[in-house]
PDB file of N, CA and C in Angstrom:
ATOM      1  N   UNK A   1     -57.724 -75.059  64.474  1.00  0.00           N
ATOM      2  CA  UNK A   1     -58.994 -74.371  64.293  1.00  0.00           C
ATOM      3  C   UNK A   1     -58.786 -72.891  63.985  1.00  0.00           C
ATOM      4  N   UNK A   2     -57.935 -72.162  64.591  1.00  0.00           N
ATOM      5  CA  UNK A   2     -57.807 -70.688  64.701  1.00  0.00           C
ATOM      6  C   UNK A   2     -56.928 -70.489  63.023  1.00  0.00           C
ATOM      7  N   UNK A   3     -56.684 -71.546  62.679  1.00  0.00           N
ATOM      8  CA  UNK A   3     -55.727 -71.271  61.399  1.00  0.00           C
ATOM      9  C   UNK A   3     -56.798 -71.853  60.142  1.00  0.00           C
ATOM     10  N   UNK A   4     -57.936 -72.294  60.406  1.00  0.00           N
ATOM     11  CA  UNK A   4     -59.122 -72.023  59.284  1.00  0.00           C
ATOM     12  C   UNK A   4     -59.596 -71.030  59.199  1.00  0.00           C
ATOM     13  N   UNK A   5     -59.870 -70.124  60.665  1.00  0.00           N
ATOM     14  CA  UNK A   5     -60.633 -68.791  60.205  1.00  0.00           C
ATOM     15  C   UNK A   5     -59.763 -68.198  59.812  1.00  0.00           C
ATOM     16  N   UNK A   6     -58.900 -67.793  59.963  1.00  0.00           N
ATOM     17  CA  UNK A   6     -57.914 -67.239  59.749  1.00  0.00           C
ATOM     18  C   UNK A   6     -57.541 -67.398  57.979  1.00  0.00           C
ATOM     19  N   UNK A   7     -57.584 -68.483  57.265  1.00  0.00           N
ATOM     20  CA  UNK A   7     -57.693 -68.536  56.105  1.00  0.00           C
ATOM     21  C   UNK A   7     -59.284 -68.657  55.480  1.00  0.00           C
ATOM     22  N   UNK A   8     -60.132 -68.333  56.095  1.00  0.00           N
ATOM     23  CA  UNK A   8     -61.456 -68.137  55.970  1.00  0.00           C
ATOM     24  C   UNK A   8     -61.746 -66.723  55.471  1.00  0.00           C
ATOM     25  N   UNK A   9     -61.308 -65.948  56.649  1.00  0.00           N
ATOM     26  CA  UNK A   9     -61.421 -64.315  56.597  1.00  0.00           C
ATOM     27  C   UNK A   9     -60.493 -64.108  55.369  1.00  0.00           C
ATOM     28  N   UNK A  10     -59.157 -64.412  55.372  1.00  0.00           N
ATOM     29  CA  UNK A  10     -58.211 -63.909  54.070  1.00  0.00           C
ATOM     30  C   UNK A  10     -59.240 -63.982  52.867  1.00  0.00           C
ATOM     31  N   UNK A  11     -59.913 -65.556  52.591  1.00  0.00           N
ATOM     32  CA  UNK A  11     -60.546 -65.675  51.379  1.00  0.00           C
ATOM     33  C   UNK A  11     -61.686 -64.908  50.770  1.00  0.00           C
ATOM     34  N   UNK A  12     -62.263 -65.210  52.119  1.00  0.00           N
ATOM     35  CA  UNK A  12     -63.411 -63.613  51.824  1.00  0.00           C
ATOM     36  C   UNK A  12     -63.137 -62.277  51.996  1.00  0.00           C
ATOM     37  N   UNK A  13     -62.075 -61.826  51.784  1.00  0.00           N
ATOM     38  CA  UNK A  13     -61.372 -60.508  51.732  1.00  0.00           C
ATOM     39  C   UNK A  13     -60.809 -60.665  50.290  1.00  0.00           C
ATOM     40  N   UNK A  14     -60.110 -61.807  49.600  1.00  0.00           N
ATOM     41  CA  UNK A  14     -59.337 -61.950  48.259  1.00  0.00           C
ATOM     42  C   UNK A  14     -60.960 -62.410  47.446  1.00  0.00           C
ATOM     43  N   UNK A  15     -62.018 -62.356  47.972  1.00  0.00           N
ATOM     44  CA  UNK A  15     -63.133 -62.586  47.304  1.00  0.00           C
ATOM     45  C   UNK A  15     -63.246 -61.321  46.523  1.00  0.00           C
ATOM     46  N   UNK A  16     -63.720 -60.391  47.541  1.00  0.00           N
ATOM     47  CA  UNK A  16     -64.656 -59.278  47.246  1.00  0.00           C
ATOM     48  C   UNK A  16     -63.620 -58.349  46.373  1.00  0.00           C
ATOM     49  N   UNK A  17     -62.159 -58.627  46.632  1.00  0.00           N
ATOM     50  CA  UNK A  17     -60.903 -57.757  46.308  1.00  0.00           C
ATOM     51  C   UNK A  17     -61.367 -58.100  44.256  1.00  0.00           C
ATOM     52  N   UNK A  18     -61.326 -59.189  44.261  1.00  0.00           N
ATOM     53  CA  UNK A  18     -61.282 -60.084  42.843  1.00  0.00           C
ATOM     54  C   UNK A  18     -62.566 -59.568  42.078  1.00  0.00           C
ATOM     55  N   UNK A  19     -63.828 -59.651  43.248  1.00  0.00           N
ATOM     56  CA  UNK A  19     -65.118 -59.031  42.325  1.00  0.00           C
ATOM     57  C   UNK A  19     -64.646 -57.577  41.791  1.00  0.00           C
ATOM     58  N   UNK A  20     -64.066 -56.685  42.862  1.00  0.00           N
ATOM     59  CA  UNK A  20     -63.975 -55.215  42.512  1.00  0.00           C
ATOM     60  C   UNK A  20     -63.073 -55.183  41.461  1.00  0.00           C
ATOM     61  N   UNK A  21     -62.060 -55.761  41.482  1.00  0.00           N
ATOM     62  CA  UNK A  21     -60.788 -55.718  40.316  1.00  0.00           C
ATOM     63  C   UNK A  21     -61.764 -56.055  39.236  1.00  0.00           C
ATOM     64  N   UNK A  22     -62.384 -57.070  39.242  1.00  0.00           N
ATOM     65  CA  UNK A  22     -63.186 -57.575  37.505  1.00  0.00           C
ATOM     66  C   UNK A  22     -64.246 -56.121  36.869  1.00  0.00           C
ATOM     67  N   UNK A  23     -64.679 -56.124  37.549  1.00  0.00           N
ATOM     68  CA  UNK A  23     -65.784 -55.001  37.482  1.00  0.00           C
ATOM     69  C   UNK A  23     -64.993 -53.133  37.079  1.00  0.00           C
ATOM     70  N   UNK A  24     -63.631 -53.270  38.052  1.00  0.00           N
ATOM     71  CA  UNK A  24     -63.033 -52.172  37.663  1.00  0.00           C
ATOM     72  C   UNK A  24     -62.242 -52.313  35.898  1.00  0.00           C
ATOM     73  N   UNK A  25     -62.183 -53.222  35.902  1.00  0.00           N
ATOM     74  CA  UNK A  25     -61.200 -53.519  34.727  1.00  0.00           C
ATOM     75  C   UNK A  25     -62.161 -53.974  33.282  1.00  0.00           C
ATOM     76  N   UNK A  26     -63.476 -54.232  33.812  1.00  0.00           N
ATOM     77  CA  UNK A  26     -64.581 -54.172  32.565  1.00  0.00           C
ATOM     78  C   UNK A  26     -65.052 -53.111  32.574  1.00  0.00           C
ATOM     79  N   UNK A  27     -64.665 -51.861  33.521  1.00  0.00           N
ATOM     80  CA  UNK A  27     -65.131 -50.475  33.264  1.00  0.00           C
ATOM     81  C   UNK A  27     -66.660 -50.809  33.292  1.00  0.00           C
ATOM     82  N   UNK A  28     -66.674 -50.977  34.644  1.00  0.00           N
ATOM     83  CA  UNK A  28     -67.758 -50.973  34.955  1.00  0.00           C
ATOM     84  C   UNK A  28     -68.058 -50.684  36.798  1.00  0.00           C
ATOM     85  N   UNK A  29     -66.903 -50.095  37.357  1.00  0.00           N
ATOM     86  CA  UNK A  29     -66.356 -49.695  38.490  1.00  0.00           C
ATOM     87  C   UNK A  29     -67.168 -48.258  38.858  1.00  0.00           C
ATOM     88  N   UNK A  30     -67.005 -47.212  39.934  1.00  0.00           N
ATOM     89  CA  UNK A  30     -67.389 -46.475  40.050  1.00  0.00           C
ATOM     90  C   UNK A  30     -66.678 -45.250  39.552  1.00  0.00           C
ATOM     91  N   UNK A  31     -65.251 -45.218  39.434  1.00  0.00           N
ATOM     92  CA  UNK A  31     -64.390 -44.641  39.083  1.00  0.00           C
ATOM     93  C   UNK A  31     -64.174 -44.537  37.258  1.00  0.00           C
ATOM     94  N   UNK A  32     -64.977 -45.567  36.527  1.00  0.00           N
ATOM     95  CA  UNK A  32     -64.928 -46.110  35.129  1.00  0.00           C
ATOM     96  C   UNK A  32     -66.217 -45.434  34.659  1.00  0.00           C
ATOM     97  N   UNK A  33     -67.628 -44.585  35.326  1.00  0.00           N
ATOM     98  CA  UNK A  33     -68.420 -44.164  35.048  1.00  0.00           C
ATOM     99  C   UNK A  33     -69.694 -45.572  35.291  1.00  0.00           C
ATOM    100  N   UNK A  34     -69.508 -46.128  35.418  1.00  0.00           N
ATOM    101  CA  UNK A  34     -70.351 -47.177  36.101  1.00  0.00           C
ATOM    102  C   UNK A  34     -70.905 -47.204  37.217  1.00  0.00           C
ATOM    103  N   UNK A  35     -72.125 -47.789  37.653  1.00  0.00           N
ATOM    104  CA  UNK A  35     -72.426 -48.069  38.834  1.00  0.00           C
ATOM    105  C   UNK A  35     -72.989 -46.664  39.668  1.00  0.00           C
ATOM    106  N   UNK A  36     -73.095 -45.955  38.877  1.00  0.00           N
ATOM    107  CA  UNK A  36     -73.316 -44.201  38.916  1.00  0.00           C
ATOM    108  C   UNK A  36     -74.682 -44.262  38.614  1.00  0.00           C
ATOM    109  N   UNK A  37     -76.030 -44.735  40.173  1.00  0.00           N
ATOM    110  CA  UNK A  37     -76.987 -44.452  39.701  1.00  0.00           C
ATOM    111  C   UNK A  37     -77.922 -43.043  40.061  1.00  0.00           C
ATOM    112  N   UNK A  38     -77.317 -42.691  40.783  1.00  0.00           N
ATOM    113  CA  UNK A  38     -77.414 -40.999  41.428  1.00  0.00           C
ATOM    114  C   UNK A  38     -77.076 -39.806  41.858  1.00  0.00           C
ATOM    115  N   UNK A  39     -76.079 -40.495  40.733  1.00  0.00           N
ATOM    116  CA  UNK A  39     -74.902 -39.032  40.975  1.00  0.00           C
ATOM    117  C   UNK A  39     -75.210 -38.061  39.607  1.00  0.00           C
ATOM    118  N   UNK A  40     -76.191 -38.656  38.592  1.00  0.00           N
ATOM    119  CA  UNK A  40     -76.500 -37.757  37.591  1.00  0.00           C
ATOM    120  C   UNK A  40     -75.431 -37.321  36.480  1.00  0.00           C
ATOM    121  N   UNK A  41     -73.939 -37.549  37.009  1.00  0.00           N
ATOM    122  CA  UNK A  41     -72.834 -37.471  35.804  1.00  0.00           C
ATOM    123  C   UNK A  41     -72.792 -38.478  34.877  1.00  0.00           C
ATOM    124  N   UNK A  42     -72.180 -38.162  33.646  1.00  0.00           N
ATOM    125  CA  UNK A  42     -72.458 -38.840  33.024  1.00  0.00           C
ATOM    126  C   UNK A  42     -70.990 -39.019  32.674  1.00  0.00           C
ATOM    127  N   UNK A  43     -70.502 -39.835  31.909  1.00  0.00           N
ATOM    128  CA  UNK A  43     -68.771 -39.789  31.274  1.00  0.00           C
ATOM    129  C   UNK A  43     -68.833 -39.072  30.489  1.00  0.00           C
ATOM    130  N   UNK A  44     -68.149 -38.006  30.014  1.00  0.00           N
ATOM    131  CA  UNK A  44     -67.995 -36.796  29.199  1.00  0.00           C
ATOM    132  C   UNK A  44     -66.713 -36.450  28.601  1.00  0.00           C
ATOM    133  N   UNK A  45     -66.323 -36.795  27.409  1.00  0.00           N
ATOM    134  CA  UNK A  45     -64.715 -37.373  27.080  1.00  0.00           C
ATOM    135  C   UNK A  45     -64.068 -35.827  27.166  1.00  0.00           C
ATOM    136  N   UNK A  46     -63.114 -35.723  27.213  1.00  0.00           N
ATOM    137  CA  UNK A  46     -62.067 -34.563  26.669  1.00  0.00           C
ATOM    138  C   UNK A  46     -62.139 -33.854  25.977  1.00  0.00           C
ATOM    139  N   UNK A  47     -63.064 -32.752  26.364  1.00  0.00           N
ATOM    140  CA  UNK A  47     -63.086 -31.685  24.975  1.00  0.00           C
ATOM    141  C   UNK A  47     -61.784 -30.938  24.781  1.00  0.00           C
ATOM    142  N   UNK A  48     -61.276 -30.600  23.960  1.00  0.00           N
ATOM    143  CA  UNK A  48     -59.928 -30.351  23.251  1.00  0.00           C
ATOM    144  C   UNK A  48     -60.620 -28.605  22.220  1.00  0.00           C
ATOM    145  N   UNK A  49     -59.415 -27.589  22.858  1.00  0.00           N
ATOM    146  CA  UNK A  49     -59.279 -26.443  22.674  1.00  0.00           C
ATOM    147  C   UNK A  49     -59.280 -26.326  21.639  1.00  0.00           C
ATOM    148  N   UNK A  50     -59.745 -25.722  20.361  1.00  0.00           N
ATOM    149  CA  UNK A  50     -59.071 -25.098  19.449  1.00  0.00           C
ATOM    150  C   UNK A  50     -58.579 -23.592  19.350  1.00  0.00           C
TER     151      UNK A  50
END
């Protein structure tokens, strides 16, 4: 019994791990400019010196 939850909890931990990886990697993460509904920044590429 103690070795189902036990692979219970892992799965729903490799769940949520798998949603965030998909979402980070369709750039659509918080870090990717996504998911940014009140922070007011916007993605703003590299302006380059002349």
């Amino acid at each position: 019994m103690g070795n189902i939850i036990v692979i219970l909890i892992i799965a729903a931990i490799a769940f949520f791990a798998l949603r965030s990886s998909l979402k980070h990697f369709k750039g659509q993460g918080g870090c990717c400019g996504g998911d940014c509904c009140n922070c007011g920044n916007k993605h703003k590429g590299i302006k380059e010196e002349k």
